[in-house]
N, C-alpha and C. Protein backbone atom coordinates (compact mmCIF):
# COMPACT_ATOMS: atom_id res chain seq x y z
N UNK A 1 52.94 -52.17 28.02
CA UNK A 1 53.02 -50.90 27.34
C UNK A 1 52.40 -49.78 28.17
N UNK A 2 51.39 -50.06 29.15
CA UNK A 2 50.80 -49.11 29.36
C UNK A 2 51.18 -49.03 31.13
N UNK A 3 51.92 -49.91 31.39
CA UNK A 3 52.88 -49.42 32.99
C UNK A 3 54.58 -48.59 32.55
N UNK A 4 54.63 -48.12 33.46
CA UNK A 4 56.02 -47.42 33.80
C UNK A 4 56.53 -46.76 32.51
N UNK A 5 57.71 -47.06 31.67
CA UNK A 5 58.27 -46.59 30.63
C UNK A 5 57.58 -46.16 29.60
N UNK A 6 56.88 -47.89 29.54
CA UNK A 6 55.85 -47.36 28.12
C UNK A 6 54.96 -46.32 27.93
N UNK A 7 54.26 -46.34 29.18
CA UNK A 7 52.97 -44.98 29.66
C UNK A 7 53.77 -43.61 29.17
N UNK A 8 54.96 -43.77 29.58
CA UNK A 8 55.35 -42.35 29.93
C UNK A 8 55.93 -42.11 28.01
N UNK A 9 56.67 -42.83 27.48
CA UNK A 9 56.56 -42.85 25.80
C UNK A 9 55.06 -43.10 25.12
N UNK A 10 54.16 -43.75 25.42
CA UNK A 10 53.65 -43.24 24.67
C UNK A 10 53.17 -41.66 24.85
N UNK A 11 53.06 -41.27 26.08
CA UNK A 11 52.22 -39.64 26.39
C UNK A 11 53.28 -38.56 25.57
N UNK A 12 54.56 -39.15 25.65
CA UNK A 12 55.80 -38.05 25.08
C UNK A 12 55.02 -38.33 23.47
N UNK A 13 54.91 -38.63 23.11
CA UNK A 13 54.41 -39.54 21.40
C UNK A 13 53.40 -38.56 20.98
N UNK A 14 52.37 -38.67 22.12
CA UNK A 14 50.83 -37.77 22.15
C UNK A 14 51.65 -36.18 22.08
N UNK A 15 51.76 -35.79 23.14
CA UNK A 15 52.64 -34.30 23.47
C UNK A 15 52.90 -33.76 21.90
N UNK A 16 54.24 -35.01 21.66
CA UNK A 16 55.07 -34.02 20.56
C UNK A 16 53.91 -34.13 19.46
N UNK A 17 53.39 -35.05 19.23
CA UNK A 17 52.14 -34.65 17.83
C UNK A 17 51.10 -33.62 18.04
N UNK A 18 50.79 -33.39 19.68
CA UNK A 18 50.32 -32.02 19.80
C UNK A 18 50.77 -31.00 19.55
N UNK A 19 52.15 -30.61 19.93
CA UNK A 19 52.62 -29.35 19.80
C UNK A 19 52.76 -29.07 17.87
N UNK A 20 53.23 -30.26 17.68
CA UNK A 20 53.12 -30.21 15.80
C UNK A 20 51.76 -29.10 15.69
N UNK A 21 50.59 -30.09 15.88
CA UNK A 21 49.38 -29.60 15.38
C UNK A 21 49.49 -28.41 15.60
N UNK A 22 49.58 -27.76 17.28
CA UNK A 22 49.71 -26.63 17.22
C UNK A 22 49.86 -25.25 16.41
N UNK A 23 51.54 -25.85 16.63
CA UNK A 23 52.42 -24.93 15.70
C UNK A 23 51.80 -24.95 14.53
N UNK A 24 51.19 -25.98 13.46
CA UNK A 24 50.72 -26.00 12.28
C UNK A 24 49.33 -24.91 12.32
N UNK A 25 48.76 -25.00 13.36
CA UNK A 25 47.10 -24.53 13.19
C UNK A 25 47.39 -22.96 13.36
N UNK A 26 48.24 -22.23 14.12
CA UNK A 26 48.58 -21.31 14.78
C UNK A 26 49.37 -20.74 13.39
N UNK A 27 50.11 -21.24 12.25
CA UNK A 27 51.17 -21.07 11.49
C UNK A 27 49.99 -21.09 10.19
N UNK A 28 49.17 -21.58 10.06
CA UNK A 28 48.32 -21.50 9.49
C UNK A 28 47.04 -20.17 8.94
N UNK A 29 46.68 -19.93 10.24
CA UNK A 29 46.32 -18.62 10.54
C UNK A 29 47.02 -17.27 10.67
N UNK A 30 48.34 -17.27 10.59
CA UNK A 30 49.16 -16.35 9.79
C UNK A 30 49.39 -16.46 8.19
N UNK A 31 49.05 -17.45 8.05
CA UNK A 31 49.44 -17.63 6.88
C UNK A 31 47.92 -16.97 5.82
N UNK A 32 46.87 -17.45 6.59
CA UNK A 32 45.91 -16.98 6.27
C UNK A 32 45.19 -15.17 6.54
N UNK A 33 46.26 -14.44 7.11
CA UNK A 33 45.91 -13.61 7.41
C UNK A 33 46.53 -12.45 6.54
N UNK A 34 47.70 -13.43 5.91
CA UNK A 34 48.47 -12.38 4.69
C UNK A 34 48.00 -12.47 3.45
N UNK A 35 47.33 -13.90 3.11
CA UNK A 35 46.80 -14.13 1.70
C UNK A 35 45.65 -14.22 1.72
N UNK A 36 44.65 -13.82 2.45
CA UNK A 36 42.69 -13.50 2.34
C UNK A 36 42.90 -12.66 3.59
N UNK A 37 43.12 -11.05 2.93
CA UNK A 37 42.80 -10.18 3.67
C UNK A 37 41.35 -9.54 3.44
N UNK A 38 40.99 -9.95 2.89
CA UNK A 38 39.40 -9.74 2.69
C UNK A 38 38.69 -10.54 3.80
N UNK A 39 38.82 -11.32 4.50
CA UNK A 39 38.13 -11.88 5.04
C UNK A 39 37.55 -10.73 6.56
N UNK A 40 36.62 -11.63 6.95
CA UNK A 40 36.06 -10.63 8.71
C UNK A 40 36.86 -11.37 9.64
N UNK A 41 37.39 -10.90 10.50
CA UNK A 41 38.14 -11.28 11.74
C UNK A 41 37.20 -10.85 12.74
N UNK A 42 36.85 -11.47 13.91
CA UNK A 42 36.16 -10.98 14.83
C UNK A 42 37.40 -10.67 16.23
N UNK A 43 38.38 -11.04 15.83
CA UNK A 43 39.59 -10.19 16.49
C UNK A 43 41.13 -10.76 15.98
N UNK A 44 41.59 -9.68 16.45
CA UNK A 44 42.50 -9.32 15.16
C UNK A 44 43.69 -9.04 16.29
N UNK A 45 45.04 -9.68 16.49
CA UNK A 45 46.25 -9.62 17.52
C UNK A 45 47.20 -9.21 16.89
N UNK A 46 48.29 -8.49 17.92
CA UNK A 46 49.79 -8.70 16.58
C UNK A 46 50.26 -9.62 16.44
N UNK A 47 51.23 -9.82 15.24
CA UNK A 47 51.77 -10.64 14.71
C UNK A 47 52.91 -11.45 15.84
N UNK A 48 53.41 -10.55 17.08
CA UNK A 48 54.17 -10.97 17.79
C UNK A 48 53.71 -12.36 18.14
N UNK A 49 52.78 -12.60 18.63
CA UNK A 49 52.17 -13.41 19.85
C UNK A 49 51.64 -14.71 18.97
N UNK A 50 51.29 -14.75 17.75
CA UNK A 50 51.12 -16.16 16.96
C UNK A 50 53.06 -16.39 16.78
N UNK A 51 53.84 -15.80 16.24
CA UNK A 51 55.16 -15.77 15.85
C UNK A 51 55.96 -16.47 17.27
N UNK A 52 56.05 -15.69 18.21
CA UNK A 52 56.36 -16.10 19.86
C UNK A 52 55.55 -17.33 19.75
N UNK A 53 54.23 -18.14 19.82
CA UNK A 53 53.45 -18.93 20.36
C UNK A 53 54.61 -20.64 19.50
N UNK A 54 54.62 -19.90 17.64
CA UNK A 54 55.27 -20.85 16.72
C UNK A 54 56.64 -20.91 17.25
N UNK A 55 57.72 -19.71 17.78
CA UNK A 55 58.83 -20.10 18.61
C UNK A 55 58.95 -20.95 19.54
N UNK A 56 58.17 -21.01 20.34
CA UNK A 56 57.72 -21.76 21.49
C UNK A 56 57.74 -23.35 21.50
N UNK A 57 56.62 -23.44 20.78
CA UNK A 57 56.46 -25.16 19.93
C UNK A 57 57.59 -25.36 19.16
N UNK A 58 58.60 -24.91 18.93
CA UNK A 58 59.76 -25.27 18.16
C UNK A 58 60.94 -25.71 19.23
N UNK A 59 60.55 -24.84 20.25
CA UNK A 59 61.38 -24.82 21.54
C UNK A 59 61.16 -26.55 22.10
N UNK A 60 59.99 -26.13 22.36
CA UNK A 60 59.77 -27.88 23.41
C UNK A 60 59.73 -28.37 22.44
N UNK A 61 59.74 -28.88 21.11
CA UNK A 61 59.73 -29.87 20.46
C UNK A 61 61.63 -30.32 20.13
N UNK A 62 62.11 -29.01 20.74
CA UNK A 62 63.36 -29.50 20.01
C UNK A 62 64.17 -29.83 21.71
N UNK A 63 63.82 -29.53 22.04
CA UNK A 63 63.85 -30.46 23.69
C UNK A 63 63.61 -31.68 24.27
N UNK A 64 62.64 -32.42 23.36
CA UNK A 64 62.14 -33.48 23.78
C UNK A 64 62.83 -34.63 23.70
């Protein structure tokens, strides 16, 4: 499992459950930024660049 093919499936395995998390943690924090606007941000981006970041992870995941 852990020479040639297998190595390289399991790391694809690792990858795509990373980019999940990603997209989730990143998709999250928009999400949290529309429904507790009360909260303190110690910095504050546009909306482009979390939105682009969640395009992205949709991209290589749908590539893989």
């Amino acid at each position: 499992m852990f020479t040639g093919a297998g190595m390289y499936n399991l790391m694809s395995y690792c990858m795509f459950a990373n980019w999940v998390w990603y997209a989730f943690a990143v998709a999250g924090l928009v999400y949290w930024r529309f429904t507790r606007k009360d909260l303190e941000r110690p910095m504050k981006i546009n909306l482009i660049v979390p939105f682009f970041f969640i395009g992205l992870c949709l991209v290589l995941l749908g590539f893989r």
